[in-house]
C-alpha atoms as a PDB file:
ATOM      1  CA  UNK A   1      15.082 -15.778  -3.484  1.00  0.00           C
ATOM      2  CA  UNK A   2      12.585 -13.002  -4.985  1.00  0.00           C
ATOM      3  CA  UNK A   3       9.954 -11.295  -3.513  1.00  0.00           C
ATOM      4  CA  UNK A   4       7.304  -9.554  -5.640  1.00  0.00           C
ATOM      5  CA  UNK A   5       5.560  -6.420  -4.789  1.00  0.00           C
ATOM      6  CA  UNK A   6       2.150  -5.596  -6.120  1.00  0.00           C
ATOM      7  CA  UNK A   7       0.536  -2.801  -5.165  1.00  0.00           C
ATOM      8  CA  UNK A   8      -3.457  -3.547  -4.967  1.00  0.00           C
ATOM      9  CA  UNK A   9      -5.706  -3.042  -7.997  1.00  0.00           C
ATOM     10  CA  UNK A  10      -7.226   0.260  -8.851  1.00  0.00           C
ATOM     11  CA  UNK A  11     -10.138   1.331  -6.265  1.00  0.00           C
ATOM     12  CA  UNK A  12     -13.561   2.243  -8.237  1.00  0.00           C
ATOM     13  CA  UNK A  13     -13.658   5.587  -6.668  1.00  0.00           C
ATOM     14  CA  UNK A  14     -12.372   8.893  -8.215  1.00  0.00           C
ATOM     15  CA  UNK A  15     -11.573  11.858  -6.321  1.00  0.00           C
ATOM     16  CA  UNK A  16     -14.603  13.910  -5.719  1.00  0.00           C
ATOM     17  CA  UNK A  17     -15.388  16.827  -8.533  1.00  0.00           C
ATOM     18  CA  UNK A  18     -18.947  17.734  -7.150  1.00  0.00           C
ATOM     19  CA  UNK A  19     -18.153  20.796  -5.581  1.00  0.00           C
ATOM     20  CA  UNK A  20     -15.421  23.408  -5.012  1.00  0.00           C
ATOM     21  CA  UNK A  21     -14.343  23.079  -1.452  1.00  0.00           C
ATOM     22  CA  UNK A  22     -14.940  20.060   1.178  1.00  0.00           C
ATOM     23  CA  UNK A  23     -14.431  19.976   4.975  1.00  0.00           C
ATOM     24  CA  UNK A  24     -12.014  18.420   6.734  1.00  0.00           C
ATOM     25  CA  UNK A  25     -15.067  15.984   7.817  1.00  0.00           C
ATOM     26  CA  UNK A  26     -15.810  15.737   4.045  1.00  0.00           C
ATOM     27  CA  UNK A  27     -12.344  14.072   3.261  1.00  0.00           C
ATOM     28  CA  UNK A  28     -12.795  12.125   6.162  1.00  0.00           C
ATOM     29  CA  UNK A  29     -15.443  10.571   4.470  1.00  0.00           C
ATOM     30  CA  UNK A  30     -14.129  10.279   1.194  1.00  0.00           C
ATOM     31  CA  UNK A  31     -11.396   8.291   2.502  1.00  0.00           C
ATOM     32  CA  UNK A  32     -13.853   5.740   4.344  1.00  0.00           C
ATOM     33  CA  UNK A  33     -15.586   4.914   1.034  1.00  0.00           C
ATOM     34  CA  UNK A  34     -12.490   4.578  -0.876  1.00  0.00           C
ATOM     35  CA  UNK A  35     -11.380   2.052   2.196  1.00  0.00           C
ATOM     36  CA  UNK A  36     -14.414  -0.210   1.525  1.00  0.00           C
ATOM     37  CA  UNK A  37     -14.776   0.765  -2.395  1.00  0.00           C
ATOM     38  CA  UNK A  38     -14.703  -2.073  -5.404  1.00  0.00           C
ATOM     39  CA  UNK A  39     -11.844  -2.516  -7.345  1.00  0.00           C
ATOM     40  CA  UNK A  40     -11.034  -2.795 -11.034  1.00  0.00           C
ATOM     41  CA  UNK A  41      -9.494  -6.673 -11.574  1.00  0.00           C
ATOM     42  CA  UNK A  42      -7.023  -7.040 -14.238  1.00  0.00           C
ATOM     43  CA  UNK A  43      -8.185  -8.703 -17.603  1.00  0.00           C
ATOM     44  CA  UNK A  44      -4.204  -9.221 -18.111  1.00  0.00           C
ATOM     45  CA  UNK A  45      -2.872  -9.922 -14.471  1.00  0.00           C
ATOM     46  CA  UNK A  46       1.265  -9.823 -14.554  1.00  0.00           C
ATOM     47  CA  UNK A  47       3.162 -12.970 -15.837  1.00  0.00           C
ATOM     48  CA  UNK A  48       4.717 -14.113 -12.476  1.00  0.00           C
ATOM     49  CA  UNK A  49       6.826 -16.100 -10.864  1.00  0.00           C
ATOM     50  CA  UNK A  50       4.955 -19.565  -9.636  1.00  0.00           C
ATOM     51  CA  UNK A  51       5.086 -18.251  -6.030  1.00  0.00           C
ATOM     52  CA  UNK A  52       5.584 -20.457  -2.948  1.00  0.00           C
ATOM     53  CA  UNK A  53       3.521 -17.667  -0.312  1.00  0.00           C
ATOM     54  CA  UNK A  54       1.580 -14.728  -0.653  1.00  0.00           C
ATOM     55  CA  UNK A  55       1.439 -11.889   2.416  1.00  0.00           C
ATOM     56  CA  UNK A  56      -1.046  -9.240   2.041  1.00  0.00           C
ATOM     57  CA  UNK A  57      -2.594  -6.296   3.630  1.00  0.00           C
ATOM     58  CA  UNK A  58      -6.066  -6.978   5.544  1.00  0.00           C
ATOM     59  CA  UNK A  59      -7.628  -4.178   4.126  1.00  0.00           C
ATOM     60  CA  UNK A  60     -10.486  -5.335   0.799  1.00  0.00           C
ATOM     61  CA  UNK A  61      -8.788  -4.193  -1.468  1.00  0.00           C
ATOM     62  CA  UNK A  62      -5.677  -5.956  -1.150  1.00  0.00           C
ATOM     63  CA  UNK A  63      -6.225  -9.087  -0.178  1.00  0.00           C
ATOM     64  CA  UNK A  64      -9.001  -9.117  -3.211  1.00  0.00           C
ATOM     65  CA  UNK A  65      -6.292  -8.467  -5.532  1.00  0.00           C
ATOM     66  CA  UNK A  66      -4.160 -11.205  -3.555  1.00  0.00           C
ATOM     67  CA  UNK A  67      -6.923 -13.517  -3.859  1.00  0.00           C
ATOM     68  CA  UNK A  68      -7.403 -12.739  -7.708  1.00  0.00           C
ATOM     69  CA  UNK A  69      -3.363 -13.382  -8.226  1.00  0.00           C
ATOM     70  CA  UNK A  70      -2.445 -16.191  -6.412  1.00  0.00           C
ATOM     71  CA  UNK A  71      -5.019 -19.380  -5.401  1.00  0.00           C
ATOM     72  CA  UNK A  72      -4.099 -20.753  -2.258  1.00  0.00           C
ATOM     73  CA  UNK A  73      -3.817 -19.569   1.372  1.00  0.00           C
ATOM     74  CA  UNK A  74      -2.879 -16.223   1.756  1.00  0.00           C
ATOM     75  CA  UNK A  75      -1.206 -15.106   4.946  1.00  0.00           C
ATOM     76  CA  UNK A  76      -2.611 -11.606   6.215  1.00  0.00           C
ATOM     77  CA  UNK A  77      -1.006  -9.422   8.201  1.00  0.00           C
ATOM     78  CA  UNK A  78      -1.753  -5.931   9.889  1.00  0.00           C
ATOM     79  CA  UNK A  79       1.700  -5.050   9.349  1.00  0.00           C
ATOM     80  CA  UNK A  80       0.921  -4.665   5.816  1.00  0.00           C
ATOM     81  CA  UNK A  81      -2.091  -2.050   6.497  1.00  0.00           C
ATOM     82  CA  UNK A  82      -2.034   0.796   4.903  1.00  0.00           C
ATOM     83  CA  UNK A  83      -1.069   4.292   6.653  1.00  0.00           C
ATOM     84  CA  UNK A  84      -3.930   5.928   7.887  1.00  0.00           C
ATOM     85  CA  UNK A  85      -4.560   9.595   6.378  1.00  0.00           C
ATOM     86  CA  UNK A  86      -3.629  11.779   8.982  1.00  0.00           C
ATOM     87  CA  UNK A  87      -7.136  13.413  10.330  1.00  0.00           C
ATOM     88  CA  UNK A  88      -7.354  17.227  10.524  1.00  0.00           C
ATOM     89  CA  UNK A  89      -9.103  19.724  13.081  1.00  0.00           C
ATOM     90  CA  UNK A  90     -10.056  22.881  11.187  1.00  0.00           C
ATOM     91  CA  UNK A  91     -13.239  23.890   9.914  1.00  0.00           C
ATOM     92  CA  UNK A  92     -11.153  25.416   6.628  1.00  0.00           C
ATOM     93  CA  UNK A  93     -12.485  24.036   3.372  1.00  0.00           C
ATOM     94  CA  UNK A  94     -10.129  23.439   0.629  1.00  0.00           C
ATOM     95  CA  UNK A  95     -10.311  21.869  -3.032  1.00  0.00           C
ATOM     96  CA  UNK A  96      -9.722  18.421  -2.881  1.00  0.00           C
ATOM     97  CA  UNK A  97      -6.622  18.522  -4.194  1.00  0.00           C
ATOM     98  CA  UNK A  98      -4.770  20.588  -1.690  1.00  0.00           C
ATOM     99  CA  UNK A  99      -6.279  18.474   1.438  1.00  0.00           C
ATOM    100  CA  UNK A 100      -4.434  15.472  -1.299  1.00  0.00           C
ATOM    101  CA  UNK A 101      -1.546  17.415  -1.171  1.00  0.00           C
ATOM    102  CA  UNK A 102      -1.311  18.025   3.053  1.00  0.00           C
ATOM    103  CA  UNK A 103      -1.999  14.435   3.269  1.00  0.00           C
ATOM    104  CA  UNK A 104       0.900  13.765   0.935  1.00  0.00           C
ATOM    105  CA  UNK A 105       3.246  15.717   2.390  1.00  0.00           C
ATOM    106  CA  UNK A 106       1.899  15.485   6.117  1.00  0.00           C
ATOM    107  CA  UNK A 107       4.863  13.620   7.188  1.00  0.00           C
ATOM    108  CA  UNK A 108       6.949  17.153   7.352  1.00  0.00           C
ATOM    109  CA  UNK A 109       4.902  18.832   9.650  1.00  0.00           C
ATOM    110  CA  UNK A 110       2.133  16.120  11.335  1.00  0.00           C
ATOM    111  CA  UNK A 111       3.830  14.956  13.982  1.00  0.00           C
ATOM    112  CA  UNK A 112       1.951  11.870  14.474  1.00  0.00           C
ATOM    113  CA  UNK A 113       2.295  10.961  10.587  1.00  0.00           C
ATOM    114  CA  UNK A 114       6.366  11.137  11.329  1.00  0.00           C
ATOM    115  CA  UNK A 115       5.417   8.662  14.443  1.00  0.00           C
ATOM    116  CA  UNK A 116       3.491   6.195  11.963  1.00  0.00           C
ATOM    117  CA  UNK A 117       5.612   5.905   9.434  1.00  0.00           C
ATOM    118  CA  UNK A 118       8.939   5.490  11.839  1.00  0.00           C
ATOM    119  CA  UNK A 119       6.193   2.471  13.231  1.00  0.00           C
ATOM    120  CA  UNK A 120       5.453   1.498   9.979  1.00  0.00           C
ATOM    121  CA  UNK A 121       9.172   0.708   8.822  1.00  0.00           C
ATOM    122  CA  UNK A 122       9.475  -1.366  12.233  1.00  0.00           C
ATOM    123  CA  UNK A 123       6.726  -3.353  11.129  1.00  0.00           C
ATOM    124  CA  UNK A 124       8.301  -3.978   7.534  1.00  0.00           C
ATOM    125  CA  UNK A 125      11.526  -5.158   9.207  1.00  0.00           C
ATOM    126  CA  UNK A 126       9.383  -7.320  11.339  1.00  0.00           C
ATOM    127  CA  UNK A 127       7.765  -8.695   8.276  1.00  0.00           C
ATOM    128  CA  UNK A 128      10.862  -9.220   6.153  1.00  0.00           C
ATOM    129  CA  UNK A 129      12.489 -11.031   8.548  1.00  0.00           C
ATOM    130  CA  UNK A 130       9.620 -13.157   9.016  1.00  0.00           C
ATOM    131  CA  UNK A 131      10.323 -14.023   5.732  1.00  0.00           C
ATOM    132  CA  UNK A 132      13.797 -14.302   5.673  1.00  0.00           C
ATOM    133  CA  UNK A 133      13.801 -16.799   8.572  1.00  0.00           C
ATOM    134  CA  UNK A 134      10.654 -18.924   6.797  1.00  0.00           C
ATOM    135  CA  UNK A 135      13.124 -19.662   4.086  1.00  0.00           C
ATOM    136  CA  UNK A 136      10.227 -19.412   1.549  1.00  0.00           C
ATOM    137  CA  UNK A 137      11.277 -18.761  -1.651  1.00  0.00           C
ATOM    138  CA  UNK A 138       9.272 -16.769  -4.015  1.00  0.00           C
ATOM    139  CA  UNK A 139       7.137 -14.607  -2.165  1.00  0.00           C
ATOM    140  CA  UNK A 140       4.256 -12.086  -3.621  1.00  0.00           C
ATOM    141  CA  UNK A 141       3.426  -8.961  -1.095  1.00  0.00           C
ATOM    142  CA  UNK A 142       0.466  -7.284  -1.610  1.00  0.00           C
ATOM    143  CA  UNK A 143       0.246  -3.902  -0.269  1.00  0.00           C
ATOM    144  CA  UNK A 144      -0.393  -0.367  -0.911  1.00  0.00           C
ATOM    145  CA  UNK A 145       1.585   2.515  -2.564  1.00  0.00           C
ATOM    146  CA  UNK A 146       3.626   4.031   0.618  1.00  0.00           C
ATOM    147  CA  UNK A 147       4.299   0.894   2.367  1.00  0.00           C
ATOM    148  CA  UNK A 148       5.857  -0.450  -0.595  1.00  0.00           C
ATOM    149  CA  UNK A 149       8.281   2.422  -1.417  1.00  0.00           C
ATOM    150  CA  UNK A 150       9.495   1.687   2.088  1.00  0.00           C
ATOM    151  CA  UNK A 151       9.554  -1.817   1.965  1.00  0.00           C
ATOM    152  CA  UNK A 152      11.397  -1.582  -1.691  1.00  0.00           C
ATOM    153  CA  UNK A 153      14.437   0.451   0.344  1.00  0.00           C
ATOM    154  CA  UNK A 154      14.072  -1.782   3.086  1.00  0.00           C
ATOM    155  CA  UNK A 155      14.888  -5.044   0.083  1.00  0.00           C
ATOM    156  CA  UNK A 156      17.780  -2.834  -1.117  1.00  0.00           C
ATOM    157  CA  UNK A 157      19.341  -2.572   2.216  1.00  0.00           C
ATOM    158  CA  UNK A 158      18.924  -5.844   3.088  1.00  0.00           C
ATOM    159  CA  UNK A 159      20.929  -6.417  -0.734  1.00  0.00           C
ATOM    160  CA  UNK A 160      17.893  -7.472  -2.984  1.00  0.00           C
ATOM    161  CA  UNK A 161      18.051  -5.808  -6.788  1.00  0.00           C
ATOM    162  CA  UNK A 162      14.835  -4.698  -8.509  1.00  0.00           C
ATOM    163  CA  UNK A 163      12.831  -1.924  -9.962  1.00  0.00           C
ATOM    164  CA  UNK A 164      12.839   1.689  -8.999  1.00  0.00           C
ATOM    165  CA  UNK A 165       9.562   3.356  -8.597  1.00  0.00           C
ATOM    166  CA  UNK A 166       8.466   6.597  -6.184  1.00  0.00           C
ATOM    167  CA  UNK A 167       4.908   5.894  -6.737  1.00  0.00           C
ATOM    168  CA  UNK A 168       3.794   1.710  -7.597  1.00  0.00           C
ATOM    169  CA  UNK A 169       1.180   1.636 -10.391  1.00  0.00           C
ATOM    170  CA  UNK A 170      -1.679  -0.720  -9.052  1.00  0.00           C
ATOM    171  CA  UNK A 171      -1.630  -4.245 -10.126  1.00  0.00           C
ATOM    172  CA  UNK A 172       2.136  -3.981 -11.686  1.00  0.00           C
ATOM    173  CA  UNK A 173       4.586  -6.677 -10.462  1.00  0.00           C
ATOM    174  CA  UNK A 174       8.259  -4.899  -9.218  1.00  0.00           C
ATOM    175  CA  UNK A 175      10.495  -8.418  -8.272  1.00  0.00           C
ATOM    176  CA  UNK A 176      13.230  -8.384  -6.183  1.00  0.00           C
ATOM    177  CA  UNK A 177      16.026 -10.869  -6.042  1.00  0.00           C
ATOM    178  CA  UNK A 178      18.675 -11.593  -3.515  1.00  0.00           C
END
């Protein structure tokens, strides 16, 4: 059996470089766009596996890069969503990068990111075994960058080989075989 992880496309929305510092509110914002921005399709999509199902996230840009990968009925599922930024309450403004950076690393001290994610990697099991059980062979997952770091050590656990990555580059193909 493999399953294939893609992480969506890239989204058509840099990081803002207008001004110096934003709000809290601000990234809030930025982060709502970049939800409902375009993506950038691949001229070259990755030389694949002829694959039997594809899961993917609900959220546009995901199940556009789904639909752009593999032609037939694709199976979405809010288990695949992407974890939501945590929101902050302070009327500090920052440079863009450092609110990047808290949001990175909010899972050490944001409480409710630590409750997420620990919901998050219940949700992957759920969706794995899903799989598992289907007995569908070939599978391509379509998802987004921190859900698929955990549902890569979540493969490797279950005794699947593949690819090491931190951080998935959009649109590349890591397989996984059992």
């Amino acid at each position: 059996m493999k399953i294939g992880l893609i992480r969506h496309y890239k989204v058509l929305k840099d990081f803002p470089k207008e001004k110096r510092l934003y709000s809290a509110e601000e990234v809030k914002q930025w982060f709502a766009e970049y939800d409902v921005a375009e993506i950038e399709y691949r001229k070259d999509p990755p030389k694949t596996t002829e694959w039997k199902a594809c899961y993917s996230s609900p959220m546009s840009r995901a199940i556009k890069t789904a639909r752009h990968l593999y032609d037939r009925d694709i199976i979405e599922l809010e288990e695949l969503r992407e974890i939501a930024a945590p929101v902050f309450s302070t009327r500090l403004k920052l440079p863009f990068t450092v609110w990047a950076f808290f949001i990175r690393f909010s899972n050490l001290f944001n409480k409710q990111t630590r409750a997420e994610i620990k919901q998050t990697k219940k949700k992957i099991n759920y969706v794995l075994d899903e799989i598992l059980k289907s007995n569908k062979e070939d599978v391509l997952i379509v998802s987004h960058a921190a859900l698929m770091f955990y549902i890569r050590k979540e493969l490797l656990k279950r005794g699947f080989t593949g690819p090491k990555f931190t951080i998935a580059k959009n649109g590349e193909l890591y397989e996984f075989k059992l």
